[in-house]
C-alpha atoms as a PDB file:
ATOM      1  CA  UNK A   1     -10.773  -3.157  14.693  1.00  0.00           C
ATOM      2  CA  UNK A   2      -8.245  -2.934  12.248  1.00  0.00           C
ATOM      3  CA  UNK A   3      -9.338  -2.792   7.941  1.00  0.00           C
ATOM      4  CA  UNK A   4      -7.249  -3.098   4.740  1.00  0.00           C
ATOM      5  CA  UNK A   5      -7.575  -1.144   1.992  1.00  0.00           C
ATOM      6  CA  UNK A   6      -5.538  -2.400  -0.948  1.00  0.00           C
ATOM      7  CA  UNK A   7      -4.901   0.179  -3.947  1.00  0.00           C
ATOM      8  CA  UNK A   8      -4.336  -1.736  -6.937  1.00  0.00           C
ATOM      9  CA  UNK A   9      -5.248   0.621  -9.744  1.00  0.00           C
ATOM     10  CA  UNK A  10      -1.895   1.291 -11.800  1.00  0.00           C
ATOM     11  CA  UNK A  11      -1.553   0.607 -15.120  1.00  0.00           C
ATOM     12  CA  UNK A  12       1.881  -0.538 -15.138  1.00  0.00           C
ATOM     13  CA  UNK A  13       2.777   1.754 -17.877  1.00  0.00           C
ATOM     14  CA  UNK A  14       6.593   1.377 -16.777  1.00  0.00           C
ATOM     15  CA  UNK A  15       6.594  -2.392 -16.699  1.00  0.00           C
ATOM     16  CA  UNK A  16       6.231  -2.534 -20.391  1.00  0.00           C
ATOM     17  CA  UNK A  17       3.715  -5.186 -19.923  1.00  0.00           C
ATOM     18  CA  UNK A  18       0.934  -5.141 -23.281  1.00  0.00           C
ATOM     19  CA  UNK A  19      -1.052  -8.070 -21.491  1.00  0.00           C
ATOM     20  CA  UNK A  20      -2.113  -7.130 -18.263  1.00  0.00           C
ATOM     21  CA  UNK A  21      -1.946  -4.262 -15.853  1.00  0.00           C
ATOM     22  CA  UNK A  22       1.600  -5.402 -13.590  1.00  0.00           C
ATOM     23  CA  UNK A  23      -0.363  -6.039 -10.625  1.00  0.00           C
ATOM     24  CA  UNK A  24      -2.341  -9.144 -12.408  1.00  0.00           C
ATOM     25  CA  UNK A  25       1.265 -10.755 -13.654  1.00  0.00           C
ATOM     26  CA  UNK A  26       1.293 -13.985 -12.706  1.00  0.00           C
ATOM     27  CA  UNK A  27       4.151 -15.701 -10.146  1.00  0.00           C
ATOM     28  CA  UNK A  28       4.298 -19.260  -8.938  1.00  0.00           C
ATOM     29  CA  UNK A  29       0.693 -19.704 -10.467  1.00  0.00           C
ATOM     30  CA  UNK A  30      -0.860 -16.660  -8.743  1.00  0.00           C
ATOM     31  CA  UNK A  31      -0.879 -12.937  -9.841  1.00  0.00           C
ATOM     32  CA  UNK A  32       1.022  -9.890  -7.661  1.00  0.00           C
ATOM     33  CA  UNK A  33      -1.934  -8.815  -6.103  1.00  0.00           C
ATOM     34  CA  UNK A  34      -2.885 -12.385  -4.735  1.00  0.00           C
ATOM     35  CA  UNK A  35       0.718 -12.406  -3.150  1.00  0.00           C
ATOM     36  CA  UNK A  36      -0.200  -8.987  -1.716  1.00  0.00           C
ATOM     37  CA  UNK A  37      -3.644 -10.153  -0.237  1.00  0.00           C
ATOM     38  CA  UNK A  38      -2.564 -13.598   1.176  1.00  0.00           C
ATOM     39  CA  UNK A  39      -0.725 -11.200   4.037  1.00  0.00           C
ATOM     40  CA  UNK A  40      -3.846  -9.444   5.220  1.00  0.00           C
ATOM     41  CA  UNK A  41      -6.229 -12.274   4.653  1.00  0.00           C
ATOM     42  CA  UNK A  42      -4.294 -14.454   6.846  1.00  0.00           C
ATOM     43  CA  UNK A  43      -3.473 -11.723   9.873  1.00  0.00           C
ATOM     44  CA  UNK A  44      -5.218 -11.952  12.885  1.00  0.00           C
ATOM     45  CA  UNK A  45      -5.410  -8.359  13.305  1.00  0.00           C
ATOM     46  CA  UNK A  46      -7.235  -7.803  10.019  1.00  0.00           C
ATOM     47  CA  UNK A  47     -10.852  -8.140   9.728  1.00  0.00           C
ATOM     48  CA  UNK A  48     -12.057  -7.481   6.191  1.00  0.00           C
ATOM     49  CA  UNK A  49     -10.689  -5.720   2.830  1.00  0.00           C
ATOM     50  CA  UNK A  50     -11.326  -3.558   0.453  1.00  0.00           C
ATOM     51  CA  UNK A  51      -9.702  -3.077  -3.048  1.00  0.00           C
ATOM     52  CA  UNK A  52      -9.018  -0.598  -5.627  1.00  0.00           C
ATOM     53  CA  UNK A  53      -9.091  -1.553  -9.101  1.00  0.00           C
ATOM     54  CA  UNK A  54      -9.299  -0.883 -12.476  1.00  0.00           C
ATOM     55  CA  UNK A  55     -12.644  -1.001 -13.384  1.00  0.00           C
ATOM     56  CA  UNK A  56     -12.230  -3.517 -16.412  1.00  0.00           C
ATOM     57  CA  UNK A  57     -10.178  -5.936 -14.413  1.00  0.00           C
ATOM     58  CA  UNK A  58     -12.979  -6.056 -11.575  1.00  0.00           C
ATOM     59  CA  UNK A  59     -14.437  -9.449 -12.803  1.00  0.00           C
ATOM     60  CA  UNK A  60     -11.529 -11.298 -13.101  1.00  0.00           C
ATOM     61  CA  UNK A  61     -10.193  -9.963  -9.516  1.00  0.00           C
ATOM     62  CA  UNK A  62     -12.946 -11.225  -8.209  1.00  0.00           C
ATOM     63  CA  UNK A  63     -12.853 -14.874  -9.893  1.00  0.00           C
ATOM     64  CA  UNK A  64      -9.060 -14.704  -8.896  1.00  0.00           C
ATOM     65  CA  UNK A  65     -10.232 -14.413  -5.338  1.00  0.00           C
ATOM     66  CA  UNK A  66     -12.742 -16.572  -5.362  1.00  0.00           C
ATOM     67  CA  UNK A  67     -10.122 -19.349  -6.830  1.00  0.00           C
ATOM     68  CA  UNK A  68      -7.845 -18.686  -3.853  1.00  0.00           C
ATOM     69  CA  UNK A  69     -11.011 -18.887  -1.018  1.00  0.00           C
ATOM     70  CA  UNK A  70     -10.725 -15.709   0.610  1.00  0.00           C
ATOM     71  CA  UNK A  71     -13.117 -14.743   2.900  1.00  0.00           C
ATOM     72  CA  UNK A  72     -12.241 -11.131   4.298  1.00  0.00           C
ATOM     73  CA  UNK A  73     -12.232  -9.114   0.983  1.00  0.00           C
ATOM     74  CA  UNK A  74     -15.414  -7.820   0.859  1.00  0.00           C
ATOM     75  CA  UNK A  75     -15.416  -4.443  -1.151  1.00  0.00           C
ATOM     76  CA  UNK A  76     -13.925  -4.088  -4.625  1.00  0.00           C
ATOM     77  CA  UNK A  77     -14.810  -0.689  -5.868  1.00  0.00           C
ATOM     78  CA  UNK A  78     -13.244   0.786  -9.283  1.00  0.00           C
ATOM     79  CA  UNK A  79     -10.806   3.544  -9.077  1.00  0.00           C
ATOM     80  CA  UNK A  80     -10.581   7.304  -9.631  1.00  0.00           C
ATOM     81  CA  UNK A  81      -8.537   9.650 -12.241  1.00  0.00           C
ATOM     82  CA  UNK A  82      -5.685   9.567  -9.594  1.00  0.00           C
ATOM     83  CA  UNK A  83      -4.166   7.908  -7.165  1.00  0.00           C
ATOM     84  CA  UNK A  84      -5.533  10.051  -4.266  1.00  0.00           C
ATOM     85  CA  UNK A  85      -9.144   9.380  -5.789  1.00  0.00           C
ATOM     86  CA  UNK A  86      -8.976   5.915  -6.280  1.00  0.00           C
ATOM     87  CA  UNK A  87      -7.947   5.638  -2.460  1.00  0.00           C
ATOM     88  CA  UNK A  88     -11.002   8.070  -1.764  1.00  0.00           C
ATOM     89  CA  UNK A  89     -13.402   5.941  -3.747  1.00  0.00           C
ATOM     90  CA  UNK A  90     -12.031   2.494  -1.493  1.00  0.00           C
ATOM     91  CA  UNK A  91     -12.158   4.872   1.735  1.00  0.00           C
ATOM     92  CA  UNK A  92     -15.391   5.319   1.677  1.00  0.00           C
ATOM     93  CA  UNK A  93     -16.795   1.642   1.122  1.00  0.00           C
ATOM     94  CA  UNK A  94     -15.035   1.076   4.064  1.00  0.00           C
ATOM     95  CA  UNK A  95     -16.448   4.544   5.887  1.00  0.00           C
ATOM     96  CA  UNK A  96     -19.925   4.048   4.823  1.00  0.00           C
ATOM     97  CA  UNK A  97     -19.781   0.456   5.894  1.00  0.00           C
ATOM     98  CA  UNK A  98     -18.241   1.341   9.337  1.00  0.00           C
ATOM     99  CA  UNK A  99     -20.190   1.699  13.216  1.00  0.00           C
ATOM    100  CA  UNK A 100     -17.545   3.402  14.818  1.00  0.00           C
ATOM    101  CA  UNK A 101     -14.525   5.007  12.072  1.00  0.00           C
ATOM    102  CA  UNK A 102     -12.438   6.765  15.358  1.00  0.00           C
ATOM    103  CA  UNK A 103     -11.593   3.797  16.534  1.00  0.00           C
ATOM    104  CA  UNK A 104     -11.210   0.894  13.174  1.00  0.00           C
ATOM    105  CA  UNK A 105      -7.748   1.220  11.631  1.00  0.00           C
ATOM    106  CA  UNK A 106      -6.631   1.539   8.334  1.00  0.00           C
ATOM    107  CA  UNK A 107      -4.091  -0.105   6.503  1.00  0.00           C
ATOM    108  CA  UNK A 108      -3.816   1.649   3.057  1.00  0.00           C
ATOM    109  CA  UNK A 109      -1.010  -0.753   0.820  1.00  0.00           C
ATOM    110  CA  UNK A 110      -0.243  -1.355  -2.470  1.00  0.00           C
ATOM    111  CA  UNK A 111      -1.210  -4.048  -4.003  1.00  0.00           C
ATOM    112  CA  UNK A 112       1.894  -4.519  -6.337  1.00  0.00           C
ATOM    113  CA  UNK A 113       3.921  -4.394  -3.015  1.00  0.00           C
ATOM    114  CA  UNK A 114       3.500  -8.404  -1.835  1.00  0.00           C
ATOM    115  CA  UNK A 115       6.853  -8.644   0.329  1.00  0.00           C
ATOM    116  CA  UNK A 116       5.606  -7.735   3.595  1.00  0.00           C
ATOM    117  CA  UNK A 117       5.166  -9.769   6.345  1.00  0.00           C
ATOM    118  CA  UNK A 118       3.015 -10.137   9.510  1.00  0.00           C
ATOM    119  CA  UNK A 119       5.137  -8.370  11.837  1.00  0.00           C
ATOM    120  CA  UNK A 120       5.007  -5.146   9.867  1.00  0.00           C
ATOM    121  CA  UNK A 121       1.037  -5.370  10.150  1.00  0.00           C
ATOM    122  CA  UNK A 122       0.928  -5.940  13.459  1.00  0.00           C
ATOM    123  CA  UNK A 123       3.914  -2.864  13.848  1.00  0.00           C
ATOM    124  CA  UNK A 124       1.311  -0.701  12.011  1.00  0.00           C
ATOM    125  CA  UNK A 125      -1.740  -1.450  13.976  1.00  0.00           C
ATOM    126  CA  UNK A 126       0.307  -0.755  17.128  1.00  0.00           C
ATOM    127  CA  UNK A 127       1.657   2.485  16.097  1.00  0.00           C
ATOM    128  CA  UNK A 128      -1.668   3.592  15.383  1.00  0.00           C
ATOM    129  CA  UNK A 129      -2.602   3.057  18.434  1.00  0.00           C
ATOM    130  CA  UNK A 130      -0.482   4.825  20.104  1.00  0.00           C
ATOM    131  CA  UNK A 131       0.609   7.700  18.026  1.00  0.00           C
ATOM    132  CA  UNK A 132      -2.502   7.765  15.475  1.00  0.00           C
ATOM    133  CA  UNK A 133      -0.482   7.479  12.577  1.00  0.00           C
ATOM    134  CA  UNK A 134       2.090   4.599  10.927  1.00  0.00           C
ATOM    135  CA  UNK A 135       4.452   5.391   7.849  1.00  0.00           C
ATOM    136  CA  UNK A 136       6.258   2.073   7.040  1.00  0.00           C
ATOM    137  CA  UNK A 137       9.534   3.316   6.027  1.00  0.00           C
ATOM    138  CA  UNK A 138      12.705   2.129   5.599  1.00  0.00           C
ATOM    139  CA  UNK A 139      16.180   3.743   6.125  1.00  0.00           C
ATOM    140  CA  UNK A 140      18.514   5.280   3.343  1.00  0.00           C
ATOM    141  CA  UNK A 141      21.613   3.378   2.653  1.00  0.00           C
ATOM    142  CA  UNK A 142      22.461   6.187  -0.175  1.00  0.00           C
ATOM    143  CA  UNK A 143      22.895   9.909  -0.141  1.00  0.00           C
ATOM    144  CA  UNK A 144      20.338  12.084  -0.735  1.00  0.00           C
ATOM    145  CA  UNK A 145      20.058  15.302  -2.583  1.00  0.00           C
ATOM    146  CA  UNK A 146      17.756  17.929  -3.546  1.00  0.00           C
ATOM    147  CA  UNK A 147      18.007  19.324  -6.585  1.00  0.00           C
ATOM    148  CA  UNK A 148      15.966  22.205  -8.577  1.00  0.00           C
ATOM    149  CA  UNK A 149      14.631  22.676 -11.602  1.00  0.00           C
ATOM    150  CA  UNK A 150      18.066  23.320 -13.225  1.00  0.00           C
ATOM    151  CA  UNK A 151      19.509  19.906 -12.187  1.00  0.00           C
ATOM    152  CA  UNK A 152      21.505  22.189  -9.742  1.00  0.00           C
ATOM    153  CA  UNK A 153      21.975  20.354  -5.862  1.00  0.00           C
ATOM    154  CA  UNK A 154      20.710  22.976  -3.309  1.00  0.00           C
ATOM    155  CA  UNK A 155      20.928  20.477  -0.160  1.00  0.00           C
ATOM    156  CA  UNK A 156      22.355  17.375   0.886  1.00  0.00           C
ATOM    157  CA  UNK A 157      20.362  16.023   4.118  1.00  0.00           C
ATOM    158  CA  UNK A 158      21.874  13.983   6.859  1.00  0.00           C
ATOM    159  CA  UNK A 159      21.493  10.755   5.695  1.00  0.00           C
ATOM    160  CA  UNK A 160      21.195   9.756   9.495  1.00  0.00           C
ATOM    161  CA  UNK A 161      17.355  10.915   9.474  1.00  0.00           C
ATOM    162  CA  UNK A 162      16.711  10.110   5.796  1.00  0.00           C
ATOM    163  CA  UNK A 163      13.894   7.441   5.477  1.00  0.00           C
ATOM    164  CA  UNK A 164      12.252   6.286   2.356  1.00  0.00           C
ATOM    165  CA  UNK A 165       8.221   6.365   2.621  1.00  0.00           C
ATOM    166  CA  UNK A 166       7.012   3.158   2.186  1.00  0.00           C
ATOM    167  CA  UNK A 167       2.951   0.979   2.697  1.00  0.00           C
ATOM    168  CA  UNK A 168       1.361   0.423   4.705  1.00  0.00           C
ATOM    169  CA  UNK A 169       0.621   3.733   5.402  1.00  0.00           C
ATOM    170  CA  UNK A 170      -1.859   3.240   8.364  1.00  0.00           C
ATOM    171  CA  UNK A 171      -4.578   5.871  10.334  1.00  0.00           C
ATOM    172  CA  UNK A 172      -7.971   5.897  12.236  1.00  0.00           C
ATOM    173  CA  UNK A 173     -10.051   5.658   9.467  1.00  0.00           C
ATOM    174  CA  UNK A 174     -12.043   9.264  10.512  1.00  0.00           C
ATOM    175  CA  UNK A 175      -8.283  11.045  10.552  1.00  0.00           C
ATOM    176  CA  UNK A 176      -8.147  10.183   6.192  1.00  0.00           C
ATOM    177  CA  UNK A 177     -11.486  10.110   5.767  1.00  0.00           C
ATOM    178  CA  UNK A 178     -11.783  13.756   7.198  1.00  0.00           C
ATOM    179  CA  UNK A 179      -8.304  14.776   4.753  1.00  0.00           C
ATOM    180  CA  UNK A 180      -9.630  13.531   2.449  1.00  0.00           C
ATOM    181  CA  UNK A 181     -13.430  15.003   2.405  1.00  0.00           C
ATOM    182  CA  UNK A 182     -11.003  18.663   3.196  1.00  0.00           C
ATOM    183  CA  UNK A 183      -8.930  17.964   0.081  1.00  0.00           C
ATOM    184  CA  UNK A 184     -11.911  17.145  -2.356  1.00  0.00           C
ATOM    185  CA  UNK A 185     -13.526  20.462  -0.899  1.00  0.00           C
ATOM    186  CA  UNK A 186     -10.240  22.482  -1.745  1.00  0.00           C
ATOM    187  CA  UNK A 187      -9.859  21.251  -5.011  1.00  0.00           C
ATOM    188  CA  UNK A 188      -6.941  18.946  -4.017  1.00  0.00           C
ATOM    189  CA  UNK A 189      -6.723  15.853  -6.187  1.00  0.00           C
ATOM    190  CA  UNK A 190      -3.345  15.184  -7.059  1.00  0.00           C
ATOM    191  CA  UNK A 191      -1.144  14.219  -3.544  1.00  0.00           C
ATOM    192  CA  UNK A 192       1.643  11.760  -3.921  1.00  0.00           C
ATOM    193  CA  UNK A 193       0.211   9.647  -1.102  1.00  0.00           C
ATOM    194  CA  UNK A 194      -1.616   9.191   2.340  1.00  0.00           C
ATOM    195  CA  UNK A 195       1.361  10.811   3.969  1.00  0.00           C
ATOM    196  CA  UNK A 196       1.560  13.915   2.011  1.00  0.00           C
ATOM    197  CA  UNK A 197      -2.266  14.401   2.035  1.00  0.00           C
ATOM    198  CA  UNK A 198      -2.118  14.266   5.992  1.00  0.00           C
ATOM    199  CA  UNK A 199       1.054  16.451   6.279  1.00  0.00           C
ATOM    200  CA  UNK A 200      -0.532  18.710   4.434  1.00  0.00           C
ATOM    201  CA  UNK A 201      -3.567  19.138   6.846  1.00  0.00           C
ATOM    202  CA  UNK A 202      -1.211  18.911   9.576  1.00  0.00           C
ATOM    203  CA  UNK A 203      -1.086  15.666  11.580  1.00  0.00           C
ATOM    204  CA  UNK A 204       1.877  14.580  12.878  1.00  0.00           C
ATOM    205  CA  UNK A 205       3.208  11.004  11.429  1.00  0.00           C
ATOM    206  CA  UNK A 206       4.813   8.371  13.059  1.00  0.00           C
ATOM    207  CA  UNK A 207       6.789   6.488  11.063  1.00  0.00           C
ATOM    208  CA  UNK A 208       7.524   2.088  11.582  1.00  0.00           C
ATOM    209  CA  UNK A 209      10.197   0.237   9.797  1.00  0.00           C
ATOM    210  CA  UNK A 210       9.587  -2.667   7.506  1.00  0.00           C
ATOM    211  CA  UNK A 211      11.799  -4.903   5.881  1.00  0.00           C
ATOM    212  CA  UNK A 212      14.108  -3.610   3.222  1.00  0.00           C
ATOM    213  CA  UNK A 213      12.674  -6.148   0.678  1.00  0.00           C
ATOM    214  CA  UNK A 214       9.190  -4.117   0.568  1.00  0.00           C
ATOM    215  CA  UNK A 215       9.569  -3.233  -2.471  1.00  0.00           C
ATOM    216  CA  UNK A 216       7.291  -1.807  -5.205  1.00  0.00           C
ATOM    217  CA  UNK A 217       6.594  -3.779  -8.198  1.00  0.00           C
ATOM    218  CA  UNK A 218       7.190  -1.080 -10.600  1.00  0.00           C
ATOM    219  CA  UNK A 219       9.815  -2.338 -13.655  1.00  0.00           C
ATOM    220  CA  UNK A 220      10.664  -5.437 -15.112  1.00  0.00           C
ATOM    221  CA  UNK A 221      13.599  -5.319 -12.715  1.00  0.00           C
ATOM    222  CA  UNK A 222      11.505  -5.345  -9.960  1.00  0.00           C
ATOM    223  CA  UNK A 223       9.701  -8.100 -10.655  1.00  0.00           C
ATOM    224  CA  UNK A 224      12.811 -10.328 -11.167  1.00  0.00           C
ATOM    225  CA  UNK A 225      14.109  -9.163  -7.389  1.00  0.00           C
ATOM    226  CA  UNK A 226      10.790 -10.075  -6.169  1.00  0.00           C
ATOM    227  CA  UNK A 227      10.949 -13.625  -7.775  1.00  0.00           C
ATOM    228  CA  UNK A 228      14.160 -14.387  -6.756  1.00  0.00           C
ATOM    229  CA  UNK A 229      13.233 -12.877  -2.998  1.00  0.00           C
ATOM    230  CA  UNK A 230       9.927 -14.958  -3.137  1.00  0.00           C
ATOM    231  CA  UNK A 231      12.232 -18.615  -4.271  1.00  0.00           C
ATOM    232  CA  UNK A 232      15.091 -17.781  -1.411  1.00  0.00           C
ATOM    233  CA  UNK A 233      11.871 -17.327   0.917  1.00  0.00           C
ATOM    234  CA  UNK A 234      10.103 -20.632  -0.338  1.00  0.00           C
ATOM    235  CA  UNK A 235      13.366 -22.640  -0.385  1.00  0.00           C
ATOM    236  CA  UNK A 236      14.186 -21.650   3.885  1.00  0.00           C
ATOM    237  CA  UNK A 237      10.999 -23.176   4.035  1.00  0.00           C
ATOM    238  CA  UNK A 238      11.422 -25.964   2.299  1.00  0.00           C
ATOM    239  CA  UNK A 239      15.115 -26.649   3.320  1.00  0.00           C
ATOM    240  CA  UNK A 240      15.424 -25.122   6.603  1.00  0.00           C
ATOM    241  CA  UNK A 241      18.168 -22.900   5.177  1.00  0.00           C
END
């Protein structure tokens, strides 16, 4: 059994939005996070949903997926004071709501990150399986540095073996549950992401790649790539291009 749990509690501060929260934006008639959803409402492998959201935009996520008929999200639970709570808070709908948590998957995405596809679902759910773990990721095509406080570079990794952590991050849904009960009991609250919460209590990650054009809808210039990816998309369909 295989969940999704769909974090879509930003305030898109950086978008420079004054309407609506970037994840509600609207494209081709639909907002971000409907783009996002479509992919794990449709997939086989999928069998319900829960989202994250901010807590006074819970009624009109709900009409907007009532408008667009899905069936499989059936948890929408209001987020925390960080990112790591808010994914706590949509955790355990799905834990409380779950017969057998060692063996159901999770899929923890972001909901302002619609340009997956169904291969890189199913890639998740396999790597799971196997490993107990799935980082999407893709490779760098840049140099990376470290730097310190001081601006100063202190190391330059191979770039052969750096990846860039992207969603779905994936796990048996008792692994994270059990990081995440460990981190609330340490007075943890403020990890980056899924990853870094479970590196931290020491399980080893897998990583899977995904498609370069997973991108995070995070500035204005985001948005634009994800338009035009979204029109080159629709018009191969169209066309046969």
């Amino acid at each position: 059994m295989a969940v999704a749990l769909i974090f879509a509690g930003g305030t898109g501060s950086r978008m420079n939005s004054k309407s609506k929260p970037k994840q509600f934006l609207n494209l081709f008639g639909k907002p971000i996070i409907i783009h996002t959803l479509e992919h794990f409402e449709y997939s086989a492998e999928i069998d319900s949903i829960a989202v994250v959201c901010r807590e006074n935009w819970i009624d009109y996520l709900k009409e907007q997926i009532k408008h667009n008929f899905f069936e499989k999200v059936r948890w929408i639970v209001p987020g925390g004071e960080t990112s790591q709570q808010s994914i706590y808070n949509g955790l355990k709908a799905l834990y409380d709501s779950c017969e057998n948590p060692k063996e159901t998957i999770v899929l923890i995405h972001d909901g302002v990150r619609p340009l997956i596809n169904d291969k890189l679902i199913s890639d998740n759910i396999a790597a799971v399986k196997q490993y107990g773990s799935a980082i999407t990721v893709t490779k760098a095509v840049e140099t990376v540095i470290h730097t310190n406080d001081d601006n100063e570079i202190v190391d330059v990794p191979n770039r052969k073996y750096a990846k860039i952590a992207k969603a779905p991050q994936s796990f048996y849904l008792s692994d994270i549950m059990a990081a995440h009960e460990k981190a609330i009991a340490d007075n943890l609250f403020t990890m980056i992401d899924s990853a870094s919460l479970m590196m931290h209590y020491g399980h080893k990650l897998h990583t899977v790649d995904g498609p370069v054009e997973n991108i995070k809808i995070t500035t204005p210039s985001d948005y634009y790539i994800f338009r035009a990816i979204y029109e080159a998309r629709e018009n191969s369909q169209i066309f046969g291009l």
